[in-house]
PDB file of N, CA and C in Angstrom:
ATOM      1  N   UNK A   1     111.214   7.117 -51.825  1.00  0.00           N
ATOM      2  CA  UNK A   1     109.776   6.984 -51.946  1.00  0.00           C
ATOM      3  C   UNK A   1     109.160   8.323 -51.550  1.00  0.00           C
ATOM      4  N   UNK A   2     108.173   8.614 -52.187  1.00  0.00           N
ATOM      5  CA  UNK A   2     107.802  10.180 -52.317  1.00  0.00           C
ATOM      6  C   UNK A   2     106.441   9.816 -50.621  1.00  0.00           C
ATOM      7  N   UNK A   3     106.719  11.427 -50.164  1.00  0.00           N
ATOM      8  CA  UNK A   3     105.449  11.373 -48.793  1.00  0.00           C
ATOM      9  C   UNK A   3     104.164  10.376 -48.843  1.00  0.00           C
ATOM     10  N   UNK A   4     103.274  10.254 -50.268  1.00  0.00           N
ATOM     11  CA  UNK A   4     101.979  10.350 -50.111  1.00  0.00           C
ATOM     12  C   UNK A   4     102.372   8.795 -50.288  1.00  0.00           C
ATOM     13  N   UNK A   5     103.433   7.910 -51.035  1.00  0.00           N
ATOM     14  CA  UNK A   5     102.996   6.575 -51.229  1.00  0.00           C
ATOM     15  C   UNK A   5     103.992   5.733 -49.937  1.00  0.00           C
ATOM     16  N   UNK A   6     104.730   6.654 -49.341  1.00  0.00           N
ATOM     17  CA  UNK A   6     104.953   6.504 -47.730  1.00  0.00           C
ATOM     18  C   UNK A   6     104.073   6.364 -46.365  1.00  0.00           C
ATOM     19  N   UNK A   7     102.978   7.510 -46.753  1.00  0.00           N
ATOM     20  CA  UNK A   7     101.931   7.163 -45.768  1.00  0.00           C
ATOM     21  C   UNK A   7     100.914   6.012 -46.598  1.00  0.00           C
ATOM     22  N   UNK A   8     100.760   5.531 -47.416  1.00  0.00           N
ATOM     23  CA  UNK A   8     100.024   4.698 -47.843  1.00  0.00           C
ATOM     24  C   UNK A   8     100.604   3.455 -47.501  1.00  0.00           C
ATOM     25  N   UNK A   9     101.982   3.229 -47.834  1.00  0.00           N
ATOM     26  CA  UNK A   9     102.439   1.966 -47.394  1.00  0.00           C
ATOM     27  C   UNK A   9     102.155   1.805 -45.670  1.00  0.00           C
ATOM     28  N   UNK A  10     102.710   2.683 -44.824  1.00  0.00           N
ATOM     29  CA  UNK A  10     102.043   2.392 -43.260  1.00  0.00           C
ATOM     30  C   UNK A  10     100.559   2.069 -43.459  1.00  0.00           C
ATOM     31  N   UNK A  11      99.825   2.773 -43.976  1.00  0.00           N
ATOM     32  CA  UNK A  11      98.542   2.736 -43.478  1.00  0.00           C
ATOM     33  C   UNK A  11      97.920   1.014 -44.085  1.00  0.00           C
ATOM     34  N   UNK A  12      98.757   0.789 -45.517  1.00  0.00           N
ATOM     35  CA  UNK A  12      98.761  -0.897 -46.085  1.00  0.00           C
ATOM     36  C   UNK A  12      99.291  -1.609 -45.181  1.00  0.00           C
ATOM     37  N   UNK A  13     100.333  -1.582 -44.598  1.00  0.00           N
ATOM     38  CA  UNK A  13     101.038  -2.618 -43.284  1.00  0.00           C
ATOM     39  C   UNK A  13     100.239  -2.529 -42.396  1.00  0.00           C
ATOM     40  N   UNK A  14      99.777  -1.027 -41.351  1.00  0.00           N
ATOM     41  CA  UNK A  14      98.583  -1.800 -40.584  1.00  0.00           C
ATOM     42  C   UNK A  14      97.580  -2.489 -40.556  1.00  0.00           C
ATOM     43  N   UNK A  15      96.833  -2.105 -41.841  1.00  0.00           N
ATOM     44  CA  UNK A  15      95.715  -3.178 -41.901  1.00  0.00           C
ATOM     45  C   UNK A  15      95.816  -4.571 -42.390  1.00  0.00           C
ATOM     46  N   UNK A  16      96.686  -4.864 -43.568  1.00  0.00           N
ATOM     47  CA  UNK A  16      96.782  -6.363 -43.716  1.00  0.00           C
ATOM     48  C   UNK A  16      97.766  -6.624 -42.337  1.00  0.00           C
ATOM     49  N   UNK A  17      98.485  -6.679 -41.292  1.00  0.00           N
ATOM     50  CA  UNK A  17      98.429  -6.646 -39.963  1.00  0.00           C
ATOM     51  C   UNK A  17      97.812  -7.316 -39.658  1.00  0.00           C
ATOM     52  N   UNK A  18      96.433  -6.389 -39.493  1.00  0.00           N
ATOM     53  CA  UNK A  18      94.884  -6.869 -39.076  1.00  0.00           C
ATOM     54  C   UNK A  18      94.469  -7.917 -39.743  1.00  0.00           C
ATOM     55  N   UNK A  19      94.447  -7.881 -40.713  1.00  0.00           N
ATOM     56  CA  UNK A  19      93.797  -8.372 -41.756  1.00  0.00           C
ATOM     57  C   UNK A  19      94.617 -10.430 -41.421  1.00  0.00           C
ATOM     58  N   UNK A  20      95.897 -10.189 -41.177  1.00  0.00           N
ATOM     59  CA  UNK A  20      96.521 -11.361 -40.818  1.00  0.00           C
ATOM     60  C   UNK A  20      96.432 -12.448 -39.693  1.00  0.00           C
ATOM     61  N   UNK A  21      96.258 -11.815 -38.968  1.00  0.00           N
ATOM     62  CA  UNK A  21      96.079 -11.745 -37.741  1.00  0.00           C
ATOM     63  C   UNK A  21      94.298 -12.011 -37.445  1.00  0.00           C
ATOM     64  N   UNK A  22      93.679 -11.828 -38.371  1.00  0.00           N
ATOM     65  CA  UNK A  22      91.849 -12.181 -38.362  1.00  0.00           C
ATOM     66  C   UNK A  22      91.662 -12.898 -39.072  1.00  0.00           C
ATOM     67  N   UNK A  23      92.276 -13.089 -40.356  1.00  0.00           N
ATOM     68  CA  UNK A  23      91.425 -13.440 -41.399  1.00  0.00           C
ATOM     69  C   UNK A  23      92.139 -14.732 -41.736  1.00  0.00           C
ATOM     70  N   UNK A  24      93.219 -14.701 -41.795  1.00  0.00           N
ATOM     71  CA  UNK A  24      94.260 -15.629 -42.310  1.00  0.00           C
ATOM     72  C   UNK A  24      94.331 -17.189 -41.762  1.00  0.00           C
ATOM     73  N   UNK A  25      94.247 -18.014 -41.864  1.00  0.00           N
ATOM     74  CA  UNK A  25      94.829 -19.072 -40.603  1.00  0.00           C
ATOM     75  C   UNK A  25      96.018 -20.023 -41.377  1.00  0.00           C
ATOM     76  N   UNK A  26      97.405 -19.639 -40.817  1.00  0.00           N
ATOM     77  CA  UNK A  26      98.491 -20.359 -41.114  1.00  0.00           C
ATOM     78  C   UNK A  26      98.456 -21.655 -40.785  1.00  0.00           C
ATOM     79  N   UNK A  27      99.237 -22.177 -41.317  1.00  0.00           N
ATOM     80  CA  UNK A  27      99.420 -23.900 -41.180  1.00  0.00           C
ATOM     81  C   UNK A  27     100.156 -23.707 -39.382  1.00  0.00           C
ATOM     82  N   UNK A  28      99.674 -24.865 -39.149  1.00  0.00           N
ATOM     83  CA  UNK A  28     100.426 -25.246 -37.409  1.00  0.00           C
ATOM     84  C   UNK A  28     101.695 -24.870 -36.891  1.00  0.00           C
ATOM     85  N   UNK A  29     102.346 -24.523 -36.086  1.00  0.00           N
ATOM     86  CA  UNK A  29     103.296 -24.484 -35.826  1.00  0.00           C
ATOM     87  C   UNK A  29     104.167 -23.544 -36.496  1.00  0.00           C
ATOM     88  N   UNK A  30     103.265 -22.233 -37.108  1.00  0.00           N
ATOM     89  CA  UNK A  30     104.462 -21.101 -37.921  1.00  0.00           C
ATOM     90  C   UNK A  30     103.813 -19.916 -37.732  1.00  0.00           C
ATOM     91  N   UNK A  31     104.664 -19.004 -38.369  1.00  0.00           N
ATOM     92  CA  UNK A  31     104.199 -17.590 -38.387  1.00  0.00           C
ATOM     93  C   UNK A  31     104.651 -17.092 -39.237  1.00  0.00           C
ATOM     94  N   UNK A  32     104.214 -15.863 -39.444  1.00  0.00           N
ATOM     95  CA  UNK A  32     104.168 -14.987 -40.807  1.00  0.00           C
ATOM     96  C   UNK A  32     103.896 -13.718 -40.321  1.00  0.00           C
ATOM     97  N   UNK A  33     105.334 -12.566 -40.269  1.00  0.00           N
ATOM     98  CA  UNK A  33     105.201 -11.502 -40.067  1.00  0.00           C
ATOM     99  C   UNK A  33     105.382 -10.440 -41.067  1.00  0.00           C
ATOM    100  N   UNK A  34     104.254  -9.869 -41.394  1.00  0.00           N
ATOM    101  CA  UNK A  34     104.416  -8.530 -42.292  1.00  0.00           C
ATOM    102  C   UNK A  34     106.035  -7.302 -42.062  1.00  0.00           C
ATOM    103  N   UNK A  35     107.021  -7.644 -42.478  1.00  0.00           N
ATOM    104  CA  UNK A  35     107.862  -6.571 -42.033  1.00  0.00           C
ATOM    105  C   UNK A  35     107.927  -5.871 -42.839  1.00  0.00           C
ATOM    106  N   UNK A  36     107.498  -5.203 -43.918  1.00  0.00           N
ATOM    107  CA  UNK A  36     107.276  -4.094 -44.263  1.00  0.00           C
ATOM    108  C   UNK A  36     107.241  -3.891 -45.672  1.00  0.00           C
ATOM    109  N   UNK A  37     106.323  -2.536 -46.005  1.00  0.00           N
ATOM    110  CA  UNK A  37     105.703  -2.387 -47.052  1.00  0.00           C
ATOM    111  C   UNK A  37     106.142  -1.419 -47.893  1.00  0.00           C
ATOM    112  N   UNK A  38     106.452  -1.438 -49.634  1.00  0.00           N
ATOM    113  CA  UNK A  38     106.976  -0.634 -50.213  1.00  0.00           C
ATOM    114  C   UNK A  38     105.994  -0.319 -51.289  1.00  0.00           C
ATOM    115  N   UNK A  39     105.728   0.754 -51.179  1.00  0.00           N
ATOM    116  CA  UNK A  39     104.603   1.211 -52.597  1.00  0.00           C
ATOM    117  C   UNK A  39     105.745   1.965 -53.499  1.00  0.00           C
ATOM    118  N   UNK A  40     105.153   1.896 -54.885  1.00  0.00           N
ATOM    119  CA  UNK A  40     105.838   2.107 -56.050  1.00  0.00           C
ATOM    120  C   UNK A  40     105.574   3.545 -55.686  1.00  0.00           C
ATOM    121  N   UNK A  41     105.959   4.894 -56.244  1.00  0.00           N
ATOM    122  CA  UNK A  41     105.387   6.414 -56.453  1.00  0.00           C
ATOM    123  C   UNK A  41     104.303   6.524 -57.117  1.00  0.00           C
ATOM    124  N   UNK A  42     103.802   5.522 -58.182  1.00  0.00           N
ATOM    125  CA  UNK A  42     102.748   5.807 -58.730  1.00  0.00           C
ATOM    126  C   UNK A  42     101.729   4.878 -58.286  1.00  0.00           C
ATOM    127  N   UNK A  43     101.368   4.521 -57.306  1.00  0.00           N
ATOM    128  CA  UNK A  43     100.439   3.821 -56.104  1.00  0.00           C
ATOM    129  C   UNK A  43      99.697   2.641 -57.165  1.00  0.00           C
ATOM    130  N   UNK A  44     100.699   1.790 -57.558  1.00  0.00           N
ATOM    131  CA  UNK A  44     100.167   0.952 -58.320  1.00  0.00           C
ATOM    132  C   UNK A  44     100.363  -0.494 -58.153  1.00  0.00           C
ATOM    133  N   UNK A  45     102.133  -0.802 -57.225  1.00  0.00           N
ATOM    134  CA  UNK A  45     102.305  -1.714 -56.434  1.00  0.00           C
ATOM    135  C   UNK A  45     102.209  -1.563 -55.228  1.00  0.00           C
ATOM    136  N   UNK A  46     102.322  -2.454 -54.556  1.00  0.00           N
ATOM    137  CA  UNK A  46     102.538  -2.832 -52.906  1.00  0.00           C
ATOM    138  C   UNK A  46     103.248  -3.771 -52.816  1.00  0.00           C
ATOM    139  N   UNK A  47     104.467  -4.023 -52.697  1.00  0.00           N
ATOM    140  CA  UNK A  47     105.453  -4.727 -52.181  1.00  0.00           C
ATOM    141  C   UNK A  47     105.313  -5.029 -50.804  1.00  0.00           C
ATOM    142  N   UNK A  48     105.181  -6.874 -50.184  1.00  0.00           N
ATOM    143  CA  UNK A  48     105.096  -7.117 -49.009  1.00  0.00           C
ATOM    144  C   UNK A  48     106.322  -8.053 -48.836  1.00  0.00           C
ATOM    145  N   UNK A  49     106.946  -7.157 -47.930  1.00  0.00           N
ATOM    146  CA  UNK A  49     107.674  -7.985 -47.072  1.00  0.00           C
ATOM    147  C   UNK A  49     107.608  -9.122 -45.783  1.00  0.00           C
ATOM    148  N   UNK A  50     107.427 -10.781 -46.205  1.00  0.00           N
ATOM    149  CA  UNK A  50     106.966 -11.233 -45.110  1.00  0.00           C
ATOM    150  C   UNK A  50     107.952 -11.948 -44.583  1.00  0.00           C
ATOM    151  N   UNK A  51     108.366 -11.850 -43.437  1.00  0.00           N
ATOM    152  CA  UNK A  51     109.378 -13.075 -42.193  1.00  0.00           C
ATOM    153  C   UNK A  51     108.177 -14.351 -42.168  1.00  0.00           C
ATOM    154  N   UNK A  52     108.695 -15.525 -42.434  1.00  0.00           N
ATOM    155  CA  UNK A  52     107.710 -17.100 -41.626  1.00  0.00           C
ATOM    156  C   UNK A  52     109.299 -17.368 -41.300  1.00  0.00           C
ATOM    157  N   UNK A  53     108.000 -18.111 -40.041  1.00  0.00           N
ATOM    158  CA  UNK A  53     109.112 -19.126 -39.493  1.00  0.00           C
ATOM    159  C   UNK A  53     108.536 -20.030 -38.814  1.00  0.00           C
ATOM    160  N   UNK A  54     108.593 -21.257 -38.665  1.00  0.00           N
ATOM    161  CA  UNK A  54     110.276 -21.433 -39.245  1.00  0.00           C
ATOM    162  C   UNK A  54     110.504 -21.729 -40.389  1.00  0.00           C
ATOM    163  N   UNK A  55     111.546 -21.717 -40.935  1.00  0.00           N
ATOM    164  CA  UNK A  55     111.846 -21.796 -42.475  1.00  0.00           C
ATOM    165  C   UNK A  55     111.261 -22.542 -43.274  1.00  0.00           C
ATOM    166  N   UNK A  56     111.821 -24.067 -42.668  1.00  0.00           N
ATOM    167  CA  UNK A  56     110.919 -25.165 -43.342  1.00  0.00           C
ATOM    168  C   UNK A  56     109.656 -25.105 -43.779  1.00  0.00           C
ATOM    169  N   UNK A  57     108.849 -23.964 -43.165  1.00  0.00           N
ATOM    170  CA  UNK A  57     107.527 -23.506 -43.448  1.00  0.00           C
ATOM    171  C   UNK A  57     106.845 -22.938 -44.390  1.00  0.00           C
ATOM    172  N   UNK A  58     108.190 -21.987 -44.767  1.00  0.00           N
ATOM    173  CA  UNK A  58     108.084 -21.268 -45.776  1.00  0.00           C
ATOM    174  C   UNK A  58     107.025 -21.332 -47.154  1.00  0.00           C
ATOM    175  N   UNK A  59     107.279 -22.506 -47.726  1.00  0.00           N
ATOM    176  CA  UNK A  59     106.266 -22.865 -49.045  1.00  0.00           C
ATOM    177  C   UNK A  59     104.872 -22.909 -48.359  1.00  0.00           C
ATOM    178  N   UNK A  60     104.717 -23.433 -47.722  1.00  0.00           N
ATOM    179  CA  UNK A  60     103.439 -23.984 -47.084  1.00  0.00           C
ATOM    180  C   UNK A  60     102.768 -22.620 -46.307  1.00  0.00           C
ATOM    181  N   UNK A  61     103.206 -21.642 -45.686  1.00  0.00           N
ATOM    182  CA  UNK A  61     102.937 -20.415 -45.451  1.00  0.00           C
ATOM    183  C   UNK A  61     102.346 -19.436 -46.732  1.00  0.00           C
ATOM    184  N   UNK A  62     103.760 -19.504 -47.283  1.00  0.00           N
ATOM    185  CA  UNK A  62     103.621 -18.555 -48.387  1.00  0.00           C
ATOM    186  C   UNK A  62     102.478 -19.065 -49.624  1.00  0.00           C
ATOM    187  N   UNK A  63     102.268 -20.424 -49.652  1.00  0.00           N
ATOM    188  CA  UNK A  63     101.097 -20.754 -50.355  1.00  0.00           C
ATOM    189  C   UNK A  63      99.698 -19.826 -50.030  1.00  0.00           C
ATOM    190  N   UNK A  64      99.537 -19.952 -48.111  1.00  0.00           N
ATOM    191  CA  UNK A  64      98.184 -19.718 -47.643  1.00  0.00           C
ATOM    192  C   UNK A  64      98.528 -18.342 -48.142  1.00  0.00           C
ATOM    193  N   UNK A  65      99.239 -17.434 -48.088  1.00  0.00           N
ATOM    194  CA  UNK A  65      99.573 -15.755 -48.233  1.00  0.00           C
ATOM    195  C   UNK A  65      98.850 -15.204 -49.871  1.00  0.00           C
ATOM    196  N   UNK A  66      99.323 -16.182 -50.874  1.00  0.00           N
ATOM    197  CA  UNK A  66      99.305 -16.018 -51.745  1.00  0.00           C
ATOM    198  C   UNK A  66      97.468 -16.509 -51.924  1.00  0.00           C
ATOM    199  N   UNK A  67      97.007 -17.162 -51.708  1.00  0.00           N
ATOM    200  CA  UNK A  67      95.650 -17.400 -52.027  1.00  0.00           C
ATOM    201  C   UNK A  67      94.749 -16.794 -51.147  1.00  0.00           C
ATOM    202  N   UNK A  68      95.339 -15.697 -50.118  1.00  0.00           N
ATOM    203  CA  UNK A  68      94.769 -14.800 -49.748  1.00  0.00           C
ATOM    204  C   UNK A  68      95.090 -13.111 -50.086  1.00  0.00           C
ATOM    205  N   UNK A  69      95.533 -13.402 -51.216  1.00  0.00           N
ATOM    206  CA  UNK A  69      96.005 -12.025 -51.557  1.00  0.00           C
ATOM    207  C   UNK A  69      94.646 -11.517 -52.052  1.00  0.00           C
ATOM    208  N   UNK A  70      93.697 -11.743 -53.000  1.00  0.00           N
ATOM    209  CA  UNK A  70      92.467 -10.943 -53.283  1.00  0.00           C
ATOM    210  C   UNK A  70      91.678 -10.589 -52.137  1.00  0.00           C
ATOM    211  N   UNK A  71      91.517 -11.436 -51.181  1.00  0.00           N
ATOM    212  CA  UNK A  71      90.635 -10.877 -50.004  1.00  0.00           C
ATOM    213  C   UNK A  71      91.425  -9.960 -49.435  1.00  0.00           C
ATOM    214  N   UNK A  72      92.512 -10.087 -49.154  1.00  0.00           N
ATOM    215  CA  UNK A  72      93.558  -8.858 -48.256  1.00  0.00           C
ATOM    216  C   UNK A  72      93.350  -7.679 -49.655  1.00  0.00           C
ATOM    217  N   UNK A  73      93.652  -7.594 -50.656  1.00  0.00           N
ATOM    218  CA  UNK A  73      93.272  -6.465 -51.534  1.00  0.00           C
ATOM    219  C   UNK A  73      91.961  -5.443 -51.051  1.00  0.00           C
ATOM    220  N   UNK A  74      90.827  -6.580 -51.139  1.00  0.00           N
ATOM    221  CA  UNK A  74      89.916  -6.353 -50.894  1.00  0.00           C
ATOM    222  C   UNK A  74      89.734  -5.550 -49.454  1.00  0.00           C
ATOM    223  N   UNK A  75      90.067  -5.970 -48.160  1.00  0.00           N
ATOM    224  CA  UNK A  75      90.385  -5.810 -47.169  1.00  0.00           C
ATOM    225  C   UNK A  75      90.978  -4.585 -46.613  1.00  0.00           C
ATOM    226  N   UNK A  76      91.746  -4.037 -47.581  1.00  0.00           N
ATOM    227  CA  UNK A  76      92.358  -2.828 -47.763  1.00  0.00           C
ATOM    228  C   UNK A  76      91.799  -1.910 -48.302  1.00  0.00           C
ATOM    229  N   UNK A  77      91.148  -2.178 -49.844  1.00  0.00           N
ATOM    230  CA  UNK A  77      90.774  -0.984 -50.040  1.00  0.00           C
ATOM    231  C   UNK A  77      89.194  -0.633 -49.430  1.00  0.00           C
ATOM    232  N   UNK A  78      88.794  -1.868 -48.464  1.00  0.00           N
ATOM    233  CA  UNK A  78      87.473  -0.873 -48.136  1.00  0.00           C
ATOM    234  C   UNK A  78      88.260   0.108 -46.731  1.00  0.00           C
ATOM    235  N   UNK A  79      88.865  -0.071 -46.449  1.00  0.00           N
ATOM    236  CA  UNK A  79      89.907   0.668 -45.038  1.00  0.00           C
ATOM    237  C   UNK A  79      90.580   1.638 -45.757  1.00  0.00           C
ATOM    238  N   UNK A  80      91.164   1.999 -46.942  1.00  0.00           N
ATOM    239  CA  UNK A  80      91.540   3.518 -47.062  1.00  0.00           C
ATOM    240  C   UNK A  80      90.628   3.930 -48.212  1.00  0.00           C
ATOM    241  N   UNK A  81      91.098   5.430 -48.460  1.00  0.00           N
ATOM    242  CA  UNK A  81      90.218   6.257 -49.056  1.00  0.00           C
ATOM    243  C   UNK A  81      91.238   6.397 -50.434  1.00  0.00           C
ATOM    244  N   UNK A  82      91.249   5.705 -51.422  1.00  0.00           N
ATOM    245  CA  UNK A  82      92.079   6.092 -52.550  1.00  0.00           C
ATOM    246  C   UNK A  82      91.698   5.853 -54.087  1.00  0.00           C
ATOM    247  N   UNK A  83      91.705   6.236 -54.924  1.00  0.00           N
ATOM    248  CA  UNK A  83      91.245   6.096 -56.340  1.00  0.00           C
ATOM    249  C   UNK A  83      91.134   4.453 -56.819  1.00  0.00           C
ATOM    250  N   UNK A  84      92.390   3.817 -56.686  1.00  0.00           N
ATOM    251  CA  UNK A  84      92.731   2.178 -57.243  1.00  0.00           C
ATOM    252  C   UNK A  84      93.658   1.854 -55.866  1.00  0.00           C
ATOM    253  N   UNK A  85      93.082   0.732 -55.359  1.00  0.00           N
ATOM    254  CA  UNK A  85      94.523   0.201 -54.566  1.00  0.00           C
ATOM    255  C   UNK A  85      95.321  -0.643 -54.932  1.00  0.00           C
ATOM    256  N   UNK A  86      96.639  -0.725 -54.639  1.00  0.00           N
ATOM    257  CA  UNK A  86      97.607  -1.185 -55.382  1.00  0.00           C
ATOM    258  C   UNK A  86      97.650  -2.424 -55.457  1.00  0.00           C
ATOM    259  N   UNK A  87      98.207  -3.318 -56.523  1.00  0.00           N
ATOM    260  CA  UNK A  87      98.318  -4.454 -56.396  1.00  0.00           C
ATOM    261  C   UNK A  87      99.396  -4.808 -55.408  1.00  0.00           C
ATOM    262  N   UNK A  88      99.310  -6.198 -54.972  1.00  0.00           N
ATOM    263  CA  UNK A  88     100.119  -6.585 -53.281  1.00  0.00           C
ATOM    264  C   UNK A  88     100.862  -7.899 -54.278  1.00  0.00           C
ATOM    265  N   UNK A  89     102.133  -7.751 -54.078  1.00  0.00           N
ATOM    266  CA  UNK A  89     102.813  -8.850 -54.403  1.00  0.00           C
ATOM    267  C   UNK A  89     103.689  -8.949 -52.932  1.00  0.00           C
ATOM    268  N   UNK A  90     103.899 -10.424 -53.132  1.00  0.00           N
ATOM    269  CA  UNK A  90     104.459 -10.840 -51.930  1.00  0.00           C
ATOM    270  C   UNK A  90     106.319 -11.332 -51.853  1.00  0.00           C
ATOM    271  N   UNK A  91     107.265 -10.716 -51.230  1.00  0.00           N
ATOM    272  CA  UNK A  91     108.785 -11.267 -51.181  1.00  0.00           C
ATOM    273  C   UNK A  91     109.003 -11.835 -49.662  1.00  0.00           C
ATOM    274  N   UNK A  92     109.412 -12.496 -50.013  1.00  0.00           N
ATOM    275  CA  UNK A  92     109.952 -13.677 -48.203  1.00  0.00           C
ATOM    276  C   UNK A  92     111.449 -12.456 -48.051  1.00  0.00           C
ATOM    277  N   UNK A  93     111.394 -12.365 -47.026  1.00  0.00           N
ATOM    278  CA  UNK A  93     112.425 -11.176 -46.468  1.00  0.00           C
ATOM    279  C   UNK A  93     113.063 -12.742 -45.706  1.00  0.00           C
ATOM    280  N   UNK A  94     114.496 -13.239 -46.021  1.00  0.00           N
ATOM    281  CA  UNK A  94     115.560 -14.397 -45.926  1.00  0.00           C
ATOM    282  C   UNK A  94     116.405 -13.332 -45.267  1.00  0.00           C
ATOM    283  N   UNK A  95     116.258 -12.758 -43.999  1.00  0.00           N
ATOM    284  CA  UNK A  95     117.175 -12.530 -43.425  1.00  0.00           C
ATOM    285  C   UNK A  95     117.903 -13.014 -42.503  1.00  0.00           C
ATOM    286  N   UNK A  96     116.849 -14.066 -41.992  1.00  0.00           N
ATOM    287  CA  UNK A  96     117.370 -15.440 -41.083  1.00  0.00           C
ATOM    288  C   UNK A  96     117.902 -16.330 -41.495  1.00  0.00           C
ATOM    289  N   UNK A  97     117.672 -16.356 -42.614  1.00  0.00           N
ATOM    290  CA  UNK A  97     118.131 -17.266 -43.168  1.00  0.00           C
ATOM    291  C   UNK A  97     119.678 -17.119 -43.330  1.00  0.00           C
ATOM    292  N   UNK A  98     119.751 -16.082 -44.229  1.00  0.00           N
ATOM    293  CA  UNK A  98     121.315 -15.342 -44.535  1.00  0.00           C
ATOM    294  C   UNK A  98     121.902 -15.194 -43.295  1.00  0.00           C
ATOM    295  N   UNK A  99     121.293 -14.717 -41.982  1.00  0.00           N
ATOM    296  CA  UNK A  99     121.901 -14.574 -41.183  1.00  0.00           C
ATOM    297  C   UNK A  99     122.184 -15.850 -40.614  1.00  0.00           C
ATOM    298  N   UNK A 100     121.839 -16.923 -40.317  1.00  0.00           N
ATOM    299  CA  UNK A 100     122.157 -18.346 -40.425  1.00  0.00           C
ATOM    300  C   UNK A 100     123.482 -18.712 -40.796  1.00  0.00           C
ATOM    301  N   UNK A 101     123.649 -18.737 -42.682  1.00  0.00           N
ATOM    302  CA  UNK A 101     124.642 -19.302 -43.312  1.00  0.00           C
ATOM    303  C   UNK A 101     125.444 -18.507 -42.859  1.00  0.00           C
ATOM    304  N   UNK A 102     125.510 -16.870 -42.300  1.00  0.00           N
ATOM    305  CA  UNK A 102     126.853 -16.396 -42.433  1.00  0.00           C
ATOM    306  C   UNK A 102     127.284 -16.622 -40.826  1.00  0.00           C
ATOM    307  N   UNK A 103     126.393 -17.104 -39.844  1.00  0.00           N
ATOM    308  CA  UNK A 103     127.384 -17.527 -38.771  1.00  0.00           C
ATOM    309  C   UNK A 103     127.947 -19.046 -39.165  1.00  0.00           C
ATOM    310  N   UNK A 104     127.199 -19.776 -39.515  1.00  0.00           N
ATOM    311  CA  UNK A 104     127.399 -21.347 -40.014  1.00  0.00           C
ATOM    312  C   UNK A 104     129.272 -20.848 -40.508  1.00  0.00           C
ATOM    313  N   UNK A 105     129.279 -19.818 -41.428  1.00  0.00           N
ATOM    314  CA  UNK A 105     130.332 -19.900 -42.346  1.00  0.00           C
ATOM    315  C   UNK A 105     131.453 -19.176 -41.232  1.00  0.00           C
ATOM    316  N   UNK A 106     130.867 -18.088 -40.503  1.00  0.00           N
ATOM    317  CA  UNK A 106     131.844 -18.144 -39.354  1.00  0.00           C
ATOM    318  C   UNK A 106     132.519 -19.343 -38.406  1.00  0.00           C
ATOM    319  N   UNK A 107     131.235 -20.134 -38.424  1.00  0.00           N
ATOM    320  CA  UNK A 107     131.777 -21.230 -37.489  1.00  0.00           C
ATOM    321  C   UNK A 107     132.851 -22.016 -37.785  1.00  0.00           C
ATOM    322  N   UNK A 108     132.661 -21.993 -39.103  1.00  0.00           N
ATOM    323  CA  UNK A 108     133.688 -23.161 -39.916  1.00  0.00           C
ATOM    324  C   UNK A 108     135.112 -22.274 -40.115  1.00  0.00           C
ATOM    325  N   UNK A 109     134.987 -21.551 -40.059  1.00  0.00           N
ATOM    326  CA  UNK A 109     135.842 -20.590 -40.092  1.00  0.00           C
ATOM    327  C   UNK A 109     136.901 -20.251 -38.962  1.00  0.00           C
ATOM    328  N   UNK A 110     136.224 -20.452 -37.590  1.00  0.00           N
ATOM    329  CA  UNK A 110     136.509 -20.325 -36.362  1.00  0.00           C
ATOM    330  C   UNK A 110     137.146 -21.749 -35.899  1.00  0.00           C
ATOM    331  N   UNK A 111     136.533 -22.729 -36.841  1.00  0.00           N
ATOM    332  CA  UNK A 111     137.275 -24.333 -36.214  1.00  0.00           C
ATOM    333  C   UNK A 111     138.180 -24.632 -37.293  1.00  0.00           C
ATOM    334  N   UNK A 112     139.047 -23.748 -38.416  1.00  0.00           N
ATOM    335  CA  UNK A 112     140.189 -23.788 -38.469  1.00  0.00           C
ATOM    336  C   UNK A 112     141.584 -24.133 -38.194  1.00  0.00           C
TER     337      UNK A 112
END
């Protein structure tokens, strides 16, 4: 990823951050962490990486995320200084998940 759509992605993760954390209100009992942001080189996507948990939550999280994506757009581009801001699509980062099945598969593995 080239410098300029490197500092754009930080400066996109801090504020929808903010923006999450104010604006948003998740369903009961979950969370939803921004872990990190990938802009295309030609500052046209924004790739969001989000952790919920707990899992089971997931749809029901990622619903509220998704029907707050125009206001978080919005949200952003009055906070930086740039020509077009990028469109924000959203990926569930399943690393708990994966990391889950592959002790599960150790376990079974271990009671051999």
């Amino acid at each position: 990823m080239e410098q300029r759509a490197r500092q754009i992605a930080e400066v996109i993760q801090h504020e929808l951050n903010n923006f999450f954390v104010r604006e948003v209100e998740f369903p009961k009992d979950s969370l939803a962490t921004l872990i990190k942001v990938d802009v295309t080189p030609d500052l046209k996507h924004a790739i969001l990486y989000v952790s919920i948990l707990p899992i089971n939550k997931t749809g029901s999280v990622l619903e509220v995320l998704n029907k707050s994506l125009g206001r978080a757009k919005h949200y952003v581009s009055s906070k930086i200084t740039i020509r077009k801001c990028p469109e924000l699509k959203i990926i569930v980062d399943d690393y708990e998940l994966q990391h889950r099945q592959v002790a599960k598969k150790l376990e079974e593995i271990e009671d051999k």
